[in-house]
PDB file of N, CA and C in Angstrom:
ATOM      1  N   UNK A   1      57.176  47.297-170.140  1.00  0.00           N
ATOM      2  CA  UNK A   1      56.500  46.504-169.132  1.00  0.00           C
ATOM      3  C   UNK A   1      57.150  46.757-167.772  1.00  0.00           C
ATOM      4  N   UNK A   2      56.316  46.830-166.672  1.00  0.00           N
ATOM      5  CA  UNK A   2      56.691  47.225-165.342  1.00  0.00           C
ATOM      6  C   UNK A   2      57.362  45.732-164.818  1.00  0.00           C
ATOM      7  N   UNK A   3      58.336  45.941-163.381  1.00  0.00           N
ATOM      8  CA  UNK A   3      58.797  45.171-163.030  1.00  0.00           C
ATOM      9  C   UNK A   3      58.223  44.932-161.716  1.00  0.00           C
ATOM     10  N   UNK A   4      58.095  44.045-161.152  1.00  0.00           N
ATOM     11  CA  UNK A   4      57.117  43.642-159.921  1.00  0.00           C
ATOM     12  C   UNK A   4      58.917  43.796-158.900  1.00  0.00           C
ATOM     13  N   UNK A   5      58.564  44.254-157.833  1.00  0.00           N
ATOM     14  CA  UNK A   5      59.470  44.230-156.638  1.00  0.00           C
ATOM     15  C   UNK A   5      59.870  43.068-156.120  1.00  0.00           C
ATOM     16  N   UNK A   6      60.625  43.022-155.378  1.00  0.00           N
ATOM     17  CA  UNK A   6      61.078  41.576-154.959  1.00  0.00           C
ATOM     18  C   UNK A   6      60.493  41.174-153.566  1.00  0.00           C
ATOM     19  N   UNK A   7      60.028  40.244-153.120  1.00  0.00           N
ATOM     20  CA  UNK A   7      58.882  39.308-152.381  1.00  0.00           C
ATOM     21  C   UNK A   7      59.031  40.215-150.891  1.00  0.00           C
ATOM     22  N   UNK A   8      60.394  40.725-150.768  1.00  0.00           N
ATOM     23  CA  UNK A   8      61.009  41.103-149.619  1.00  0.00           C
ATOM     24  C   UNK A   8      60.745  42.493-149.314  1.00  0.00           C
ATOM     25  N   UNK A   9      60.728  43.174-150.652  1.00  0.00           N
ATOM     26  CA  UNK A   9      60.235  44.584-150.595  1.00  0.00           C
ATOM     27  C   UNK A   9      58.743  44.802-150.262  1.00  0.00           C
ATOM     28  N   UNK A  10      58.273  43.793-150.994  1.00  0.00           N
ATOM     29  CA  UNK A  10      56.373  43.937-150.739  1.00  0.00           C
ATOM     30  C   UNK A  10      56.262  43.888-149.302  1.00  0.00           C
ATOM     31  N   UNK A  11      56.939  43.406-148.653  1.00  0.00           N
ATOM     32  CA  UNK A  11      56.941  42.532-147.023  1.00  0.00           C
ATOM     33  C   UNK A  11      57.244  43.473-146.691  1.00  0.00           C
ATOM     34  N   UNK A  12      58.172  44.597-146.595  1.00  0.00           N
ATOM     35  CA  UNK A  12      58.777  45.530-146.089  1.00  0.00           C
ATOM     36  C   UNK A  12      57.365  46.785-146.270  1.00  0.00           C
ATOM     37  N   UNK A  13      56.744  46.821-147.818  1.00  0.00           N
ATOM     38  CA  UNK A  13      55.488  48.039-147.674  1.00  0.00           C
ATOM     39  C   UNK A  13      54.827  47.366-147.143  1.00  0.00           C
ATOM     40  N   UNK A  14      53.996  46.353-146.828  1.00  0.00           N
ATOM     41  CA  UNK A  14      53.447  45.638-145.908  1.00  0.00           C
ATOM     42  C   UNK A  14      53.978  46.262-144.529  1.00  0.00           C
ATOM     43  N   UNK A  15      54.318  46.007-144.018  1.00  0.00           N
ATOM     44  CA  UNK A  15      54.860  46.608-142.589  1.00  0.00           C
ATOM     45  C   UNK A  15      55.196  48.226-142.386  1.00  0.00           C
ATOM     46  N   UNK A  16      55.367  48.680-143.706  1.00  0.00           N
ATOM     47  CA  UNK A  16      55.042  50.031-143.586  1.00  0.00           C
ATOM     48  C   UNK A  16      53.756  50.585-143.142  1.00  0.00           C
ATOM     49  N   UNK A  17      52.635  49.893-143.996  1.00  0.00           N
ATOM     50  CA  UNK A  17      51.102  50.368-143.507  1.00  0.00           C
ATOM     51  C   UNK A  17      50.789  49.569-142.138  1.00  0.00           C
ATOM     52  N   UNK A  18      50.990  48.905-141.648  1.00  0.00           N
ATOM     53  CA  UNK A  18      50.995  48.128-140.536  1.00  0.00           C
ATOM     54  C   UNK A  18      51.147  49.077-139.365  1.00  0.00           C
ATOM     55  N   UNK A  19      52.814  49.663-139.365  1.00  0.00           N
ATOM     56  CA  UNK A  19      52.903  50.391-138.700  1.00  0.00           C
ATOM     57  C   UNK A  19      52.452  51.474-138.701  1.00  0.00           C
ATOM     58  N   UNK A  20      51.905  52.323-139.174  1.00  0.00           N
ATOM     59  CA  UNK A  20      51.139  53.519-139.230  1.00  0.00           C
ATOM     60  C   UNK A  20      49.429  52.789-138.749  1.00  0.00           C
ATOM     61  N   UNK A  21      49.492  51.982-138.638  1.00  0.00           N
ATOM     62  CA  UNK A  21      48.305  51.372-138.174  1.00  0.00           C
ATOM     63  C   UNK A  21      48.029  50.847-137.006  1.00  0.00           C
ATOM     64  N   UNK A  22      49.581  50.259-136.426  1.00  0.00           N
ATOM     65  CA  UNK A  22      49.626  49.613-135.235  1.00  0.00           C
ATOM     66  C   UNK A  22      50.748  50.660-134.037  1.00  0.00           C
ATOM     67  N   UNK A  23      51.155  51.728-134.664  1.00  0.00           N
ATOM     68  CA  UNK A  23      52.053  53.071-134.362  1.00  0.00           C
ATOM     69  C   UNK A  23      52.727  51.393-133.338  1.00  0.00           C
ATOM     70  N   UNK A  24      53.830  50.206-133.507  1.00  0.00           N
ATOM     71  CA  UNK A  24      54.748  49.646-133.358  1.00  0.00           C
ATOM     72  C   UNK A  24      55.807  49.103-134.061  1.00  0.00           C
ATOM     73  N   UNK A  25      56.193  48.438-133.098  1.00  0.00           N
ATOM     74  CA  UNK A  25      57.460  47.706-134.075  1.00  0.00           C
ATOM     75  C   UNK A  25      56.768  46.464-135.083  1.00  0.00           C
ATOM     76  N   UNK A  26      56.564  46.261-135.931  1.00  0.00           N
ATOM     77  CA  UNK A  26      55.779  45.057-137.423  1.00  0.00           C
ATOM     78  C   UNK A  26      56.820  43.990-137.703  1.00  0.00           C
ATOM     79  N   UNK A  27      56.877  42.810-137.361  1.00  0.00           N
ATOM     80  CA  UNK A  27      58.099  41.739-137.485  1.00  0.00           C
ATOM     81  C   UNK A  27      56.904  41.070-138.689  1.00  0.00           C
ATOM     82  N   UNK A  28      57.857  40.189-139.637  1.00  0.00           N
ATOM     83  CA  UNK A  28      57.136  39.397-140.454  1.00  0.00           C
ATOM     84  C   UNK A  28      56.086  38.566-139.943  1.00  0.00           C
ATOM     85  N   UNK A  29      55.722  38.089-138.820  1.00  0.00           N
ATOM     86  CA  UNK A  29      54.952  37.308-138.210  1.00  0.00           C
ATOM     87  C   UNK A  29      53.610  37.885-138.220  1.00  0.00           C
ATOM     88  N   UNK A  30      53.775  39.395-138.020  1.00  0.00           N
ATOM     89  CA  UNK A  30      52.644  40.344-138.218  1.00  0.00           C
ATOM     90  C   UNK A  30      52.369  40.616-139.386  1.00  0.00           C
ATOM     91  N   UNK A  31      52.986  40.186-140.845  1.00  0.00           N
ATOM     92  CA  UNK A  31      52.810  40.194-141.674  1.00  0.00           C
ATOM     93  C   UNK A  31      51.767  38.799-142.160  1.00  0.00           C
ATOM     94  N   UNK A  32      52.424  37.692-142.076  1.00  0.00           N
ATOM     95  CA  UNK A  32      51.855  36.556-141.861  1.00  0.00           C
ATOM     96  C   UNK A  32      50.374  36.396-141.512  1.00  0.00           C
ATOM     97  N   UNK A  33      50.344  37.051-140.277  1.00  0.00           N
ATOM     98  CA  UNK A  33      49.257  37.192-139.405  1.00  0.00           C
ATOM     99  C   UNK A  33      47.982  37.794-140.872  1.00  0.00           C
ATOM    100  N   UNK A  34      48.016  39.544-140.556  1.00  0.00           N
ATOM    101  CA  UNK A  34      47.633  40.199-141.615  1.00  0.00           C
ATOM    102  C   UNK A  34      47.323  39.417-143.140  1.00  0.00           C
ATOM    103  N   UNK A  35      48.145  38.535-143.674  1.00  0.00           N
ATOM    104  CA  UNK A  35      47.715  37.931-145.051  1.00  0.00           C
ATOM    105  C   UNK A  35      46.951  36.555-145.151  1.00  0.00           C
ATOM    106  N   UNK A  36      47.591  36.556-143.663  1.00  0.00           N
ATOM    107  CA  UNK A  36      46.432  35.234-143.567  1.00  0.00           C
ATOM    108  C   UNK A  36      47.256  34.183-144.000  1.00  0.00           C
ATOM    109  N   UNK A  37      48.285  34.067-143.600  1.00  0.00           N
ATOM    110  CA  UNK A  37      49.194  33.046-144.185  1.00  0.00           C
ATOM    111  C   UNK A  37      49.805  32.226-143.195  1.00  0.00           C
ATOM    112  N   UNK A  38      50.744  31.332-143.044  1.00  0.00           N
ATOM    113  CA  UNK A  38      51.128  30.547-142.087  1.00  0.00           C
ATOM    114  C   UNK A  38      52.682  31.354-142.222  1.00  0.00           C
ATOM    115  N   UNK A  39      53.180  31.371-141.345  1.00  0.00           N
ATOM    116  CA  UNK A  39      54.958  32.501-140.726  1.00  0.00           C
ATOM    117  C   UNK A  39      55.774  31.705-141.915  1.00  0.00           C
ATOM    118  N   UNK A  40      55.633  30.377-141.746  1.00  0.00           N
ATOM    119  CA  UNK A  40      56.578  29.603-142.679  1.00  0.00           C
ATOM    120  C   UNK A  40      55.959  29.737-144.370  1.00  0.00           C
ATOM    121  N   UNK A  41      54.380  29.784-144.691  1.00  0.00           N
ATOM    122  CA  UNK A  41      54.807  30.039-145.555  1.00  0.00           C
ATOM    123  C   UNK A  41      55.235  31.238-146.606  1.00  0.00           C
ATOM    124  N   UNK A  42      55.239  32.140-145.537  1.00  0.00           N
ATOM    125  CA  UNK A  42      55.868  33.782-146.032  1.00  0.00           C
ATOM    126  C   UNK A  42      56.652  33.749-145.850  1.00  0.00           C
ATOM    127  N   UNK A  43      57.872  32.717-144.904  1.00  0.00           N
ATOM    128  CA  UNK A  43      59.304  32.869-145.430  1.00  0.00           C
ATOM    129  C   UNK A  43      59.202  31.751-146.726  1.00  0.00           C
ATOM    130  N   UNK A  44      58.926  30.987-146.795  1.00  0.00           N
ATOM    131  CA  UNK A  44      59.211  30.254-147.778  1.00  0.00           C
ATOM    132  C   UNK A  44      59.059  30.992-149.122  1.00  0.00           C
ATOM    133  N   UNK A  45      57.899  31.932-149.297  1.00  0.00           N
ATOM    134  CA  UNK A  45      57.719  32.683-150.738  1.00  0.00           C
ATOM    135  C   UNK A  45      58.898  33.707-150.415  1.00  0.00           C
ATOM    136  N   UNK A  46      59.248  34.267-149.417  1.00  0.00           N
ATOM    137  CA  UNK A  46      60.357  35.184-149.481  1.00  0.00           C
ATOM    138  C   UNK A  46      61.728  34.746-149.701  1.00  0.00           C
ATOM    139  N   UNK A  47      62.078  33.374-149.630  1.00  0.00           N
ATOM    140  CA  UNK A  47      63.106  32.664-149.983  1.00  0.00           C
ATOM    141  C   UNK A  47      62.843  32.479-151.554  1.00  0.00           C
ATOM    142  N   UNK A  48      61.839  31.976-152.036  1.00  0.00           N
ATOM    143  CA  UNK A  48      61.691  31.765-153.494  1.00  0.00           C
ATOM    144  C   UNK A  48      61.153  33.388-154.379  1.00  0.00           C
ATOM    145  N   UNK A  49      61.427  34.167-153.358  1.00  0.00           N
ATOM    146  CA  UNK A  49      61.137  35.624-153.958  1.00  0.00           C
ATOM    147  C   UNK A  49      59.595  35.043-154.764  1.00  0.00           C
ATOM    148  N   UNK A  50      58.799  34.444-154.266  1.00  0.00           N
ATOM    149  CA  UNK A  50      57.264  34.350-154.795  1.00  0.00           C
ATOM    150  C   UNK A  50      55.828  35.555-154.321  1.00  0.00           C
ATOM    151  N   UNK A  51      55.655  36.342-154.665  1.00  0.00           N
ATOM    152  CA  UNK A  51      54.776  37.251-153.456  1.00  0.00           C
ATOM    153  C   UNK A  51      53.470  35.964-153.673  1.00  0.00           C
ATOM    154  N   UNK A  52      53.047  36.546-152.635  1.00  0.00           N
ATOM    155  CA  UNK A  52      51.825  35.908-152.524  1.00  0.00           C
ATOM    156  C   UNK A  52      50.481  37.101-153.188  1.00  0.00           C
ATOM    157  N   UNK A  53      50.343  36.431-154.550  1.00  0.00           N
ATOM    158  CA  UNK A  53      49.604  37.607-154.894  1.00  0.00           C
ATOM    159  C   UNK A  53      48.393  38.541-154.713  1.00  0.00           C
ATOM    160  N   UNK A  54      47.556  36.819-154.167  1.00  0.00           N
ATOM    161  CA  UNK A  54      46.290  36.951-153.959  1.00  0.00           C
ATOM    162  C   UNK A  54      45.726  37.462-152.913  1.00  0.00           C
ATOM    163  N   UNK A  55      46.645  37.325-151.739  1.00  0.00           N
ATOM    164  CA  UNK A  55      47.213  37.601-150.385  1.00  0.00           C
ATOM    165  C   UNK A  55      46.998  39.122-150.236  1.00  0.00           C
ATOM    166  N   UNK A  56      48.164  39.909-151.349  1.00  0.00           N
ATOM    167  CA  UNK A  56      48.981  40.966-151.161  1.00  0.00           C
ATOM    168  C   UNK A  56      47.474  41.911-151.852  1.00  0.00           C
ATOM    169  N   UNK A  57      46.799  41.525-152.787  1.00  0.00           N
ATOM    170  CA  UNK A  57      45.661  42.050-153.578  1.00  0.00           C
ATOM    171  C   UNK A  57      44.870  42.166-152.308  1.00  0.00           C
ATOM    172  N   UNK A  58      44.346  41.257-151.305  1.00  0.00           N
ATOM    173  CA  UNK A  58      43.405  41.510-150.465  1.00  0.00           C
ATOM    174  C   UNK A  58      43.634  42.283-149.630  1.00  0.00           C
ATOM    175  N   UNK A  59      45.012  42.677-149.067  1.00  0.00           N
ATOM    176  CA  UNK A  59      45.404  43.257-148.241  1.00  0.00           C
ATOM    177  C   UNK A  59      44.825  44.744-148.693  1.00  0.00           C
ATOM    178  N   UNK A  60      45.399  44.685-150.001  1.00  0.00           N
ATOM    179  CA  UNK A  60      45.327  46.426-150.560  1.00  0.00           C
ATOM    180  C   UNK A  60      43.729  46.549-150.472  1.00  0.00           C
ATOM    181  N   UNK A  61      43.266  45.592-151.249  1.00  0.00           N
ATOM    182  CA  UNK A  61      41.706  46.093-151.501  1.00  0.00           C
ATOM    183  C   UNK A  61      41.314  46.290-150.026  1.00  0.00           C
ATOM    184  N   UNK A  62      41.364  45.943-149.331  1.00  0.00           N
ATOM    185  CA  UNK A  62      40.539  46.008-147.456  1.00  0.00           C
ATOM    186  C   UNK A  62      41.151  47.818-147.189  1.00  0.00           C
ATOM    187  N   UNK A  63      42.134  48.294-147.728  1.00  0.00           N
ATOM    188  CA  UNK A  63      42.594  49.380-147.143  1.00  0.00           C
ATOM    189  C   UNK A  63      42.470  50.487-148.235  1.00  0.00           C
ATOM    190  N   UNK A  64      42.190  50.335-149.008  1.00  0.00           N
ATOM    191  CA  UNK A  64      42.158  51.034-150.372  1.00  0.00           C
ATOM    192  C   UNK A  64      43.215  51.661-151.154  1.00  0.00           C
ATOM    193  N   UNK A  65      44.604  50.451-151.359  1.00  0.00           N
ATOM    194  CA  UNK A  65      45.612  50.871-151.760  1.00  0.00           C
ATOM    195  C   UNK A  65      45.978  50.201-153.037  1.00  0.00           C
ATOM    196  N   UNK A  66      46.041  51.509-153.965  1.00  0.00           N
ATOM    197  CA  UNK A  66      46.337  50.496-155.458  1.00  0.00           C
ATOM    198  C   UNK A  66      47.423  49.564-155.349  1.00  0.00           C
ATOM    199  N   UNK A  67      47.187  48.605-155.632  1.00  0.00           N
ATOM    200  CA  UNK A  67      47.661  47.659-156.133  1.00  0.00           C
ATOM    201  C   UNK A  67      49.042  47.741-157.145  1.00  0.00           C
ATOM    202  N   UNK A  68      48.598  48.380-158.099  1.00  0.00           N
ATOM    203  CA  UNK A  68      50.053  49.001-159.079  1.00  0.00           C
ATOM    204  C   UNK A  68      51.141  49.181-158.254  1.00  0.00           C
ATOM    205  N   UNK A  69      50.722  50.008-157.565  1.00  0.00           N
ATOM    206  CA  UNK A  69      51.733  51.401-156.453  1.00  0.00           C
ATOM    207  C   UNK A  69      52.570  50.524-155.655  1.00  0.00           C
ATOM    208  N   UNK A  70      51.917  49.446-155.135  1.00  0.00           N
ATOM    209  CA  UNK A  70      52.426  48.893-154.110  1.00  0.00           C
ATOM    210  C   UNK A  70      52.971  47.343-154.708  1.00  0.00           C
ATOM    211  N   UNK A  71      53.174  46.878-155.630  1.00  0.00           N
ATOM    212  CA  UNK A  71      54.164  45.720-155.526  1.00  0.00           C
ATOM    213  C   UNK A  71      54.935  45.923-157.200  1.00  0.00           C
ATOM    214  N   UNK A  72      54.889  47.136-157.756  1.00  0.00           N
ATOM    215  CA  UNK A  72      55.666  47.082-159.147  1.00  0.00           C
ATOM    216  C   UNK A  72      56.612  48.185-158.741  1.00  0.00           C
ATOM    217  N   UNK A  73      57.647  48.142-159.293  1.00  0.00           N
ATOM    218  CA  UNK A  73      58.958  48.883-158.896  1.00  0.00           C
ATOM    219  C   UNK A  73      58.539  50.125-159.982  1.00  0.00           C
ATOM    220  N   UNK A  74      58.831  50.826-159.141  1.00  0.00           N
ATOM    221  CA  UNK A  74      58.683  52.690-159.882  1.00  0.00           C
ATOM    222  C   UNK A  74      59.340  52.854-161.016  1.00  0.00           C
ATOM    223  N   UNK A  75      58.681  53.603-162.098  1.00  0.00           N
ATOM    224  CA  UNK A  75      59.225  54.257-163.373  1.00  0.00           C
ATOM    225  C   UNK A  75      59.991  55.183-163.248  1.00  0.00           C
ATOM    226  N   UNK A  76      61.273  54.981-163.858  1.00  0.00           N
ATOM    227  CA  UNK A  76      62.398  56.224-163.724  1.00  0.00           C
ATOM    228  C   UNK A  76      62.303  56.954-164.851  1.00  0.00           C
ATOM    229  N   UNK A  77      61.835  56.555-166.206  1.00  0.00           N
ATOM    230  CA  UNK A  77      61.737  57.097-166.966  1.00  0.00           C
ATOM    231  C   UNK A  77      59.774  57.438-167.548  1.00  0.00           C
ATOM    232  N   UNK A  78      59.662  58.782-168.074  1.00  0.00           N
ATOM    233  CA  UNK A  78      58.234  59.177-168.586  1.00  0.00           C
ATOM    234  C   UNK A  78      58.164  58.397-169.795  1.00  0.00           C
ATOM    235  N   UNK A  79      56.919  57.644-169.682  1.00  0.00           N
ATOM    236  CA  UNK A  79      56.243  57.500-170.707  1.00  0.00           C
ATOM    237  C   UNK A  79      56.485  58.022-172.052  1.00  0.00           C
ATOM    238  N   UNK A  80      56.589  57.710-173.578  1.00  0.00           N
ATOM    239  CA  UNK A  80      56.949  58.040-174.344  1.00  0.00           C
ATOM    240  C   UNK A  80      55.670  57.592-175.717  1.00  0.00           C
TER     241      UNK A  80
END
């Protein structure tokens, strides 16, 4: 079973596509903004390491980015 990333990392690829989108600097607020969330309560899920799932799903679907790829931590080992 895959391991989901931690609330902080999703926030961080979040602001990765951001910036290739906004070619600036992406502070969490612009994250916030983007999920449609209130600033406080994306620190608050980033304090309780909670992603916001439903949030993070809409984001991808609007841009066409799997979902898998972007909030489960990578396989080091092949399939068996």
């Amino acid at each position: 079973m895959r391991e989901f990333l931690d609330c902080r990392e999703v926030v961080e690829n979040i602001k990765v596509v951001l910036f290739k989108e906004r070619e600036g600097m992406v502070y969490d607020y612009h994250v916030a903004d983007v999920l449609k969330i209130g600033y406080s309560t994306l620190r608050l899920a980033i304090s309780k390491n909670k992603i916001p799932l439903r949030e993070v799903a809409l984001f991808c679907y609007k841009r066409n980015i799997l979902l898998d790829n972007f909030i489960f931590k990578k396989k080091n080992t092949p399939d068996c």
